[in-house]
C-alpha atoms as a PDB file:
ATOM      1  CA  UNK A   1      94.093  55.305  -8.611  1.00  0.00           C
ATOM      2  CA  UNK A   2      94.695  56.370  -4.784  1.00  0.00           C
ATOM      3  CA  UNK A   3      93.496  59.971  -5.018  1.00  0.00           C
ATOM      4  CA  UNK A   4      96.497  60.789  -2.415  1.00  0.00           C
ATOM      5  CA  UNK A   5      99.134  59.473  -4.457  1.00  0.00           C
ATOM      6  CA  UNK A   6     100.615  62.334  -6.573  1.00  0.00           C
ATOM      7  CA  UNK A   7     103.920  61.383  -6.843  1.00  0.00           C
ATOM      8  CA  UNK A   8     103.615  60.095 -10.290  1.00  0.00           C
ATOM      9  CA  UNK A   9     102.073  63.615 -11.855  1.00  0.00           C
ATOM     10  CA  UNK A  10     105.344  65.103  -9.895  1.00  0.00           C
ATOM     11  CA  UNK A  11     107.722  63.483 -11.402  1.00  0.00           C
ATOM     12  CA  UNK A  12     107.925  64.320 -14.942  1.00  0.00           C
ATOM     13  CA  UNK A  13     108.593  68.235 -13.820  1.00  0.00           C
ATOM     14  CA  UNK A  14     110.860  67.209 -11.291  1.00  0.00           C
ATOM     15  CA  UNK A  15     113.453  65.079 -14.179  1.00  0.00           C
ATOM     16  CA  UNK A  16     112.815  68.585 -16.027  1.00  0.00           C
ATOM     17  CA  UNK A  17     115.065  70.232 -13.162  1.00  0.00           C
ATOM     18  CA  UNK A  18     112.187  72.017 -12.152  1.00  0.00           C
ATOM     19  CA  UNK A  19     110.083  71.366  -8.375  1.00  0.00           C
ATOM     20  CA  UNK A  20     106.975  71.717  -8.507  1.00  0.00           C
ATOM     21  CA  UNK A  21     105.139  71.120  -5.319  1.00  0.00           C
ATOM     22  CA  UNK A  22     101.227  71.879  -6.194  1.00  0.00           C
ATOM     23  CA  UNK A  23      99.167  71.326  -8.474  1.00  0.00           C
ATOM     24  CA  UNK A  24      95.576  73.089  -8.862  1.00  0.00           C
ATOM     25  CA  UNK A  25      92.990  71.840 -10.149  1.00  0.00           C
ATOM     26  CA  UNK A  26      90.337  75.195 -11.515  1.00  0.00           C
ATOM     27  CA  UNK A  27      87.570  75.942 -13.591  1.00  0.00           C
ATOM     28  CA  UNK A  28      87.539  79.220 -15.004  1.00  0.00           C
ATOM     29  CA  UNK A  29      86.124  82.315 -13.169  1.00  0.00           C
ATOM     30  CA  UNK A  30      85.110  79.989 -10.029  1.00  0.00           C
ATOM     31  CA  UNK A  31      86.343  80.091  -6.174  1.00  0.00           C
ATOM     32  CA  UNK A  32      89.544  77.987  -7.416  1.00  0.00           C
ATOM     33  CA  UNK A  33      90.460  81.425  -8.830  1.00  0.00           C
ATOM     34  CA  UNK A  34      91.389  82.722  -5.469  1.00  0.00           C
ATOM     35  CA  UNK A  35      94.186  79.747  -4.574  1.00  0.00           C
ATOM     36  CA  UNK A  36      95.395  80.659  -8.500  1.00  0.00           C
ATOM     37  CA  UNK A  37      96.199  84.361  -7.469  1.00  0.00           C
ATOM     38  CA  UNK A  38      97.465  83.186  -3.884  1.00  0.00           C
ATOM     39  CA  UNK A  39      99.925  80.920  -5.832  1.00  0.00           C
ATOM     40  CA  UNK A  40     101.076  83.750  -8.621  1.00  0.00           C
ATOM     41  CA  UNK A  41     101.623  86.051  -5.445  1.00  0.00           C
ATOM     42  CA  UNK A  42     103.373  83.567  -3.955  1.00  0.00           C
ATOM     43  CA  UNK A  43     105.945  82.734  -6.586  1.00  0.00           C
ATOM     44  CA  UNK A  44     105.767  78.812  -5.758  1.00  0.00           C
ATOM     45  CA  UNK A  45     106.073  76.792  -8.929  1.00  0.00           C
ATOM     46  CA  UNK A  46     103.213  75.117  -9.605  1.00  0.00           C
ATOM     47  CA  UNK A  47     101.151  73.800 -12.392  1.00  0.00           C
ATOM     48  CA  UNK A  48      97.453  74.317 -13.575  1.00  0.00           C
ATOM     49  CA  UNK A  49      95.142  71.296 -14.193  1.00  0.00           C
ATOM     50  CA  UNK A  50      91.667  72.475 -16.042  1.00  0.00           C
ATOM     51  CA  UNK A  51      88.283  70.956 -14.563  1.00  0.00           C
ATOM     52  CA  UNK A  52      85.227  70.541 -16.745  1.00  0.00           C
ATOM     53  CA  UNK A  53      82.329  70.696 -13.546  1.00  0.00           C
ATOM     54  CA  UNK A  54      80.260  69.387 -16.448  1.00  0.00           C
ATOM     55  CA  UNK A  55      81.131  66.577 -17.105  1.00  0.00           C
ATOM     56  CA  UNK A  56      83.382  66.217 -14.299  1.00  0.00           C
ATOM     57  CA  UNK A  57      86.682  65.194 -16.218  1.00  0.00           C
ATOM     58  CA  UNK A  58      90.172  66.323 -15.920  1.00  0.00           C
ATOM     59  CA  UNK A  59      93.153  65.928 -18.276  1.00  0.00           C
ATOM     60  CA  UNK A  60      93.554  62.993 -16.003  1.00  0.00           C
ATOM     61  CA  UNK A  61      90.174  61.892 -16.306  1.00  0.00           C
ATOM     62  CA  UNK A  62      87.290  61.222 -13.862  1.00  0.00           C
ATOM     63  CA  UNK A  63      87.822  64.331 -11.698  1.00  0.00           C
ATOM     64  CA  UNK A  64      85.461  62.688  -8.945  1.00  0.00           C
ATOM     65  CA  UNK A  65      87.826  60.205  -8.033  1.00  0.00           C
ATOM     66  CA  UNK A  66      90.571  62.752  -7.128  1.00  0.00           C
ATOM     67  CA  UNK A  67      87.750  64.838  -5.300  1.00  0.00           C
ATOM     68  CA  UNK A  68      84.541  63.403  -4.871  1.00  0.00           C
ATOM     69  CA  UNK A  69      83.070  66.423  -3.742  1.00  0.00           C
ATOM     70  CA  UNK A  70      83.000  67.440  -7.354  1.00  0.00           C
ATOM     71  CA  UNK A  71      84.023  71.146  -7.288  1.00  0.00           C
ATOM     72  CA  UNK A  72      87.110  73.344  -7.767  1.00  0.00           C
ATOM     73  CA  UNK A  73      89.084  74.511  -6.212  1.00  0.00           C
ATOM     74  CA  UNK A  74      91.861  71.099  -5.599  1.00  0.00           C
ATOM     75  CA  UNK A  75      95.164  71.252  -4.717  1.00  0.00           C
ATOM     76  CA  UNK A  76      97.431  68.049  -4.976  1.00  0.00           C
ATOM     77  CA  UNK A  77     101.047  68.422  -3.543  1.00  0.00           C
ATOM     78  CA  UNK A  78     103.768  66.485  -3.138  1.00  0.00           C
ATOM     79  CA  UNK A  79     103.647  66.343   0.605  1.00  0.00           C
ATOM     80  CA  UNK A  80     100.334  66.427   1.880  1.00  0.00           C
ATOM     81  CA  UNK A  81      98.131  64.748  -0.276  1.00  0.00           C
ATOM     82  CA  UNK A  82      94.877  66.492  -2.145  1.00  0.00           C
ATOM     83  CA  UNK A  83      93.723  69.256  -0.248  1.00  0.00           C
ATOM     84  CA  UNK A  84      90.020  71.024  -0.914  1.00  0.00           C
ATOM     85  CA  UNK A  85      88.233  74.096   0.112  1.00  0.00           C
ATOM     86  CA  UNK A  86      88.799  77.059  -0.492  1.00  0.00           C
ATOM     87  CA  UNK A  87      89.645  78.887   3.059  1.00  0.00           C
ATOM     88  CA  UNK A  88      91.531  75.800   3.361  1.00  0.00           C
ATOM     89  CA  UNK A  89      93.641  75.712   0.389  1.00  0.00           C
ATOM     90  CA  UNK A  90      94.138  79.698   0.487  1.00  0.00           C
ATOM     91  CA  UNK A  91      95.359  79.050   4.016  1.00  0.00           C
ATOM     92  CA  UNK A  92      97.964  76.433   3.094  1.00  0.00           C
ATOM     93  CA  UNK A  93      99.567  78.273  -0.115  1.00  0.00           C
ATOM     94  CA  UNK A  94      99.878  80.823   2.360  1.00  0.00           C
ATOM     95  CA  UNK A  95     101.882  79.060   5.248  1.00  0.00           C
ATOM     96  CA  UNK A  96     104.008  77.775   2.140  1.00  0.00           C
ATOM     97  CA  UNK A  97     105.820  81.109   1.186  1.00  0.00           C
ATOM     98  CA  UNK A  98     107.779  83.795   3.392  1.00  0.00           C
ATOM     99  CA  UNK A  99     105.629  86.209   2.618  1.00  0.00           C
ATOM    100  CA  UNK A 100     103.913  85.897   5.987  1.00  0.00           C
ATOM    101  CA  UNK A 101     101.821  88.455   5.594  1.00  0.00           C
ATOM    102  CA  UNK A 102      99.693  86.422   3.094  1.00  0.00           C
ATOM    103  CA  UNK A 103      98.790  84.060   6.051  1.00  0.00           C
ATOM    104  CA  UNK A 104     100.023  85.853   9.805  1.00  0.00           C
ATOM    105  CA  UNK A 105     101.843  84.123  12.458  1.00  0.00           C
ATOM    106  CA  UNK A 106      99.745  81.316  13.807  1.00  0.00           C
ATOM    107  CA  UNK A 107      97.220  82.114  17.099  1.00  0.00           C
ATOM    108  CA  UNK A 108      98.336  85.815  16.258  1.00  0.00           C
ATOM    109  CA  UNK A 109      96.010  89.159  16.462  1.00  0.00           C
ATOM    110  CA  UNK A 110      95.827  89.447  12.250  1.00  0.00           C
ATOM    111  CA  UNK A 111      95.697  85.816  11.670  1.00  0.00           C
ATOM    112  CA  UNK A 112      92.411  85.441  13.656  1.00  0.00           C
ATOM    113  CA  UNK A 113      91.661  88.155  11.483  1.00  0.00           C
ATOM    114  CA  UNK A 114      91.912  86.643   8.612  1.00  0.00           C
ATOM    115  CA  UNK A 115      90.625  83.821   9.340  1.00  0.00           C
ATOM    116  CA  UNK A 116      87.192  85.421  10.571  1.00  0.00           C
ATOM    117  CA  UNK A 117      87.513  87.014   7.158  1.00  0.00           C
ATOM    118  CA  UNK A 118      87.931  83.586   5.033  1.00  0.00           C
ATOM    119  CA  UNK A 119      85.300  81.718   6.945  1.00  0.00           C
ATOM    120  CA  UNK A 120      82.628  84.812   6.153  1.00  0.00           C
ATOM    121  CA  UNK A 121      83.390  85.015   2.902  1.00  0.00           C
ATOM    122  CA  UNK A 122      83.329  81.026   2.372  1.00  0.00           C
ATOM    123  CA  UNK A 123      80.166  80.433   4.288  1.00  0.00           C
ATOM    124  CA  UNK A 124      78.499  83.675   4.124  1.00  0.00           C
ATOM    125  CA  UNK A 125      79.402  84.990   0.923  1.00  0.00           C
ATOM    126  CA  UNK A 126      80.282  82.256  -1.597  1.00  0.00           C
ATOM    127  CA  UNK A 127      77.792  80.101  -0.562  1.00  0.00           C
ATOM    128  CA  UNK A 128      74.748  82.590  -0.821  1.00  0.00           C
ATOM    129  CA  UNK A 129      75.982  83.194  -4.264  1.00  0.00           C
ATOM    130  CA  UNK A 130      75.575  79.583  -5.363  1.00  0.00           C
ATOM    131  CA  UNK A 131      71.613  79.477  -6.101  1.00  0.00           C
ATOM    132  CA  UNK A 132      69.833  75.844  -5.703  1.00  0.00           C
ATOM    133  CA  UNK A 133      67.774  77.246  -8.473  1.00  0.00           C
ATOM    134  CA  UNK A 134      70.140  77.875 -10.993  1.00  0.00           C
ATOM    135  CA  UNK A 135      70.562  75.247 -13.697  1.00  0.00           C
ATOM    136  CA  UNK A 136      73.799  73.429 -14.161  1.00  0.00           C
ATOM    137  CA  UNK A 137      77.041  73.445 -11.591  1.00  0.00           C
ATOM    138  CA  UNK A 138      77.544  77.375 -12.126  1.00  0.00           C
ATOM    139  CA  UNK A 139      76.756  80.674 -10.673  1.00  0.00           C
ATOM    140  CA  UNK A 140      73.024  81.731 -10.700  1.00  0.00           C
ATOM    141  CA  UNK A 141      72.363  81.438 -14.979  1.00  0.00           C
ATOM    142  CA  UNK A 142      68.370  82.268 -14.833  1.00  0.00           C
ATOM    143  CA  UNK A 143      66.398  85.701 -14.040  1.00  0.00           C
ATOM    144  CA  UNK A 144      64.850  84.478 -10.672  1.00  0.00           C
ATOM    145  CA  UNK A 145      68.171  82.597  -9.494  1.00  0.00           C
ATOM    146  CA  UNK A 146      69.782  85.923  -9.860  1.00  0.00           C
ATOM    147  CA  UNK A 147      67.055  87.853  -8.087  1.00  0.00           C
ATOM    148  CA  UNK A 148      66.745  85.340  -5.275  1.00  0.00           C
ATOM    149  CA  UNK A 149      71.038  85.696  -4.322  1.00  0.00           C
ATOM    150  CA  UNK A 150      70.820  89.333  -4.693  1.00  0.00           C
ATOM    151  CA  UNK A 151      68.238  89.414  -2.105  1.00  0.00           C
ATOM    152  CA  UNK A 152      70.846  86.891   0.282  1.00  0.00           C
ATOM    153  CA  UNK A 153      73.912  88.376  -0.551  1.00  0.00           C
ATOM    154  CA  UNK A 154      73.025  92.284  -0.337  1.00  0.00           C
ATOM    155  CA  UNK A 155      73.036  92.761   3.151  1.00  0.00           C
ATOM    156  CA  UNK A 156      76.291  91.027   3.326  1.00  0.00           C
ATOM    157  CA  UNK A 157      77.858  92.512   0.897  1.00  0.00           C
ATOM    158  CA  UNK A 158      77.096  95.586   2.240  1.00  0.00           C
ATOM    159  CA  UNK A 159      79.030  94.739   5.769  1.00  0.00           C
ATOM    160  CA  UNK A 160      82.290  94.351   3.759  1.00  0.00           C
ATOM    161  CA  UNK A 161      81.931  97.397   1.926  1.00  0.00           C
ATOM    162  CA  UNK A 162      81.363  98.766   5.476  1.00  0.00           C
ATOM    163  CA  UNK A 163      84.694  97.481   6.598  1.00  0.00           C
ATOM    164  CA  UNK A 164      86.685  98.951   3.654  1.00  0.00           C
ATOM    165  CA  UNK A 165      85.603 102.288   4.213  1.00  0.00           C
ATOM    166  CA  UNK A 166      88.872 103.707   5.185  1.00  0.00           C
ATOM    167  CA  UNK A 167      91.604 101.007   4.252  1.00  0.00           C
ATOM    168  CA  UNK A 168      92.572  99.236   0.842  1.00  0.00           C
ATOM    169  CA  UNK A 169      92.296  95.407   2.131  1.00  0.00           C
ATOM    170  CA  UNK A 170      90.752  93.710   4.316  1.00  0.00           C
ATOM    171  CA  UNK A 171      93.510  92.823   7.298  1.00  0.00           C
ATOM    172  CA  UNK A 172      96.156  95.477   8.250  1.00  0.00           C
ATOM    173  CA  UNK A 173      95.252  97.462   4.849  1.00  0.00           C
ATOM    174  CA  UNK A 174      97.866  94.558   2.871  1.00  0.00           C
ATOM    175  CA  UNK A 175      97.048  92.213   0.800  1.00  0.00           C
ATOM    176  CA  UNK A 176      96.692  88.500   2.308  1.00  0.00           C
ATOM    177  CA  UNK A 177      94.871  85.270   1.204  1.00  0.00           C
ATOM    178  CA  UNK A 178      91.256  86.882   2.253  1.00  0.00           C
ATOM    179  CA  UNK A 179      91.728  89.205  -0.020  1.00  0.00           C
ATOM    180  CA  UNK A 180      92.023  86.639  -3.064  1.00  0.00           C
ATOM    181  CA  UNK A 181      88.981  84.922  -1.864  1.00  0.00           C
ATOM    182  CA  UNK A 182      87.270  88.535  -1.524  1.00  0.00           C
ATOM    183  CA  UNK A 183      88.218  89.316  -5.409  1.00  0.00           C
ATOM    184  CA  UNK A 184      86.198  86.170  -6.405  1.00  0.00           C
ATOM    185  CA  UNK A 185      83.166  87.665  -5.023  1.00  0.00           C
ATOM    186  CA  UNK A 186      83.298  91.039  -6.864  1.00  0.00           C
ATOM    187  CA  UNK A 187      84.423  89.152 -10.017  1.00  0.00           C
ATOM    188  CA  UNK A 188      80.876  87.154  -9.717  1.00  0.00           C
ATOM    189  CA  UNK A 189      79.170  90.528  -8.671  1.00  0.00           C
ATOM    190  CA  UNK A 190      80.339  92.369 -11.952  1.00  0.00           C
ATOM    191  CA  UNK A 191      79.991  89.142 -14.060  1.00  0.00           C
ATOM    192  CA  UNK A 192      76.011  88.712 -12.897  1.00  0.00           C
ATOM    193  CA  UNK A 193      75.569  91.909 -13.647  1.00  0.00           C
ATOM    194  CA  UNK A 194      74.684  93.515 -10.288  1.00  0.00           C
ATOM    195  CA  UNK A 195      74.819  97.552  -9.726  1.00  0.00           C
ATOM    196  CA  UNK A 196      77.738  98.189  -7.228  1.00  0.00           C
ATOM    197  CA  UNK A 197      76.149 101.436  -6.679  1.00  0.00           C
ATOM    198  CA  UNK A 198      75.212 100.838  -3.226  1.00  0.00           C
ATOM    199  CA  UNK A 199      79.275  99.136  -2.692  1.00  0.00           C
ATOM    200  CA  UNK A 200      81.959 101.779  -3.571  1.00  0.00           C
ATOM    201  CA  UNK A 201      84.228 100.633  -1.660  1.00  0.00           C
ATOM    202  CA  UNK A 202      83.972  97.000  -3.000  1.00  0.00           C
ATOM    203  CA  UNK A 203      83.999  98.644  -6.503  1.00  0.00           C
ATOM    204  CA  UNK A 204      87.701 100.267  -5.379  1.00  0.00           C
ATOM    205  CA  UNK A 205      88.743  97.499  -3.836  1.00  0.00           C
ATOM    206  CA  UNK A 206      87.853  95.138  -7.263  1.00  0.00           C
ATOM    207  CA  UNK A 207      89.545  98.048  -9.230  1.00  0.00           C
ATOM    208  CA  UNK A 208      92.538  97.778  -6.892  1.00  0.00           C
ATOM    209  CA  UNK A 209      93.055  93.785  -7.468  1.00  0.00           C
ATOM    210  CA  UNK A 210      92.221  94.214 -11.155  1.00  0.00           C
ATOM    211  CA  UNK A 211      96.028  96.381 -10.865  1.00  0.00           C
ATOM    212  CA  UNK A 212      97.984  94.043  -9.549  1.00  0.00           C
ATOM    213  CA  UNK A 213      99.981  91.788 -12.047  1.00  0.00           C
ATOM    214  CA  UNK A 214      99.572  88.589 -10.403  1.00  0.00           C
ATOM    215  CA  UNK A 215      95.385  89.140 -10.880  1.00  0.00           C
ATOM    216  CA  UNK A 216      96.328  90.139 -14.767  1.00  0.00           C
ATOM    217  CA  UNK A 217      98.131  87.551 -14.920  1.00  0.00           C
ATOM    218  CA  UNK A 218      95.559  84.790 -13.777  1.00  0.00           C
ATOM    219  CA  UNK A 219      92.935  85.968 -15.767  1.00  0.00           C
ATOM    220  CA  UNK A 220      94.858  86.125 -18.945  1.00  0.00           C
ATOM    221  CA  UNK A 221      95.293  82.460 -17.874  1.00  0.00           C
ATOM    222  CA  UNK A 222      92.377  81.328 -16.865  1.00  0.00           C
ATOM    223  CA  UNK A 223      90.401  82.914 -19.871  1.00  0.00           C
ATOM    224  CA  UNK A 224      86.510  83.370 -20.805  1.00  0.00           C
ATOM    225  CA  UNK A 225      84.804  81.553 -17.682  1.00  0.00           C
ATOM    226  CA  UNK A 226      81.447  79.556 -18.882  1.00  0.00           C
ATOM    227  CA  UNK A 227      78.047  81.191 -19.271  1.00  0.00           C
ATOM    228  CA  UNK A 228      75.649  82.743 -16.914  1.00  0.00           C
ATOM    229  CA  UNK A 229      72.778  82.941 -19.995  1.00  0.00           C
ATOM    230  CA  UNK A 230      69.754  81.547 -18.933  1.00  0.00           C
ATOM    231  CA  UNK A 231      69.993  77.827 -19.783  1.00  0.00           C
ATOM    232  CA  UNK A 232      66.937  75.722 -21.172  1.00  0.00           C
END
């Protein structure tokens, strides 16, 4: 199958008088989470597709062949093809809804902004959380994995807390697609377990998302992510 072609998986909603343009492909608790809360803002119909990064299957079957890259977060639509990365994704849902705020006018002051914002928190953030040591395609799952991203990620962490000492989100103080990406990262940081003691304002902020219904809604979804036990 032509990992481009999505018509097909379209379809079916579509003769159900009902357009649906993306579909995302998630695992529970990971990055794809952010792209799920962009697209519950949003209000865009689409449809959920659940990934096992185990055994790398879909509904649909091999999951590799739609995205060979082998992680979540996916999104197939019915225009332009399969689309991955996070930043990436976040940044498309965005330009897809009037609520321009989620993604600012292109080349303008706050959409440099936030895209400074999703390119830290992709490359300096979500990828000092993912350990080489851990065991299995997860978050950090032993003692020493856990110790060893602490160690990378505390110094970073603490620059965001910096910047929302005196306003609620990250970009104009409203929420935009950074700020799903952001909500990831203090879902992993209360989910491994780490003190936010020395991150208040990351604590409010995480507090803040947990409020809004389209967050309550995706983790009602999404459910019990996988394990971070130490694995054998």
């Amino acid at each position: 199958m032509n990992p481009f072609s999505f018509n097909c998986y379209f379809d079916e909603y579509k003769n159900k008088g009902r357009r649906i343009v993306m579909k995302l492909f998630y695992a529970a608790g990971s990055s794809s989470m952010a792209p799920h809360i962009l697209l519950e803002e949003s209000g865009i119909p689409y449809v959920l597709e659940k990934v096992n990064l185990d055994t790398k299957t879909w509904n649909g079957g091999d999951y590799n062949s739609l995205n060979p890259k082998s992680y979540v977060p996916a999104l197939a639509t019915d225009s332009d093809g399969v689309l991955t990365e996070c930043a990436v994704v976040l940044e498309y849902i965005g330009r897809q809804t009037n609520k321009e705020h989620f993604i600012d006018e292109y080349r303008s002051k706050s959409y440099w902004k936030q895209r400074m914002w999703l390119n830290y928190i992709a490359t300096e953030l979500h990828k000092n959380f993912i350990s080489p040591f851990r065991k299995g395609n997860w978050l950090p799952n032993t003692a020493d994995s856990k110790s060893f991203v602490y160690k990378r990620v505390l110094p970073r962490l603490k620059f965001v807390d910096n910047a929302l000492k005196q306003q609620d989100y990250l970009v104009n103080n409203e929420f935009s697609a950074p700020d799903a990406y952001l909500f990831v990262i203090t879902n992993w940081i209360k989910r491994l377990g780490y003190n936010f003691d020395d991150f208040k304002n990351l604590q409010s902020f995480d507090a803040r998302m947990r409020e809004r219904s389209a967050v309550q809604r995706v983790l009602r979804q999404e459910g019990k992510a996988h394990t971070l036990q130490e694995k054998d």
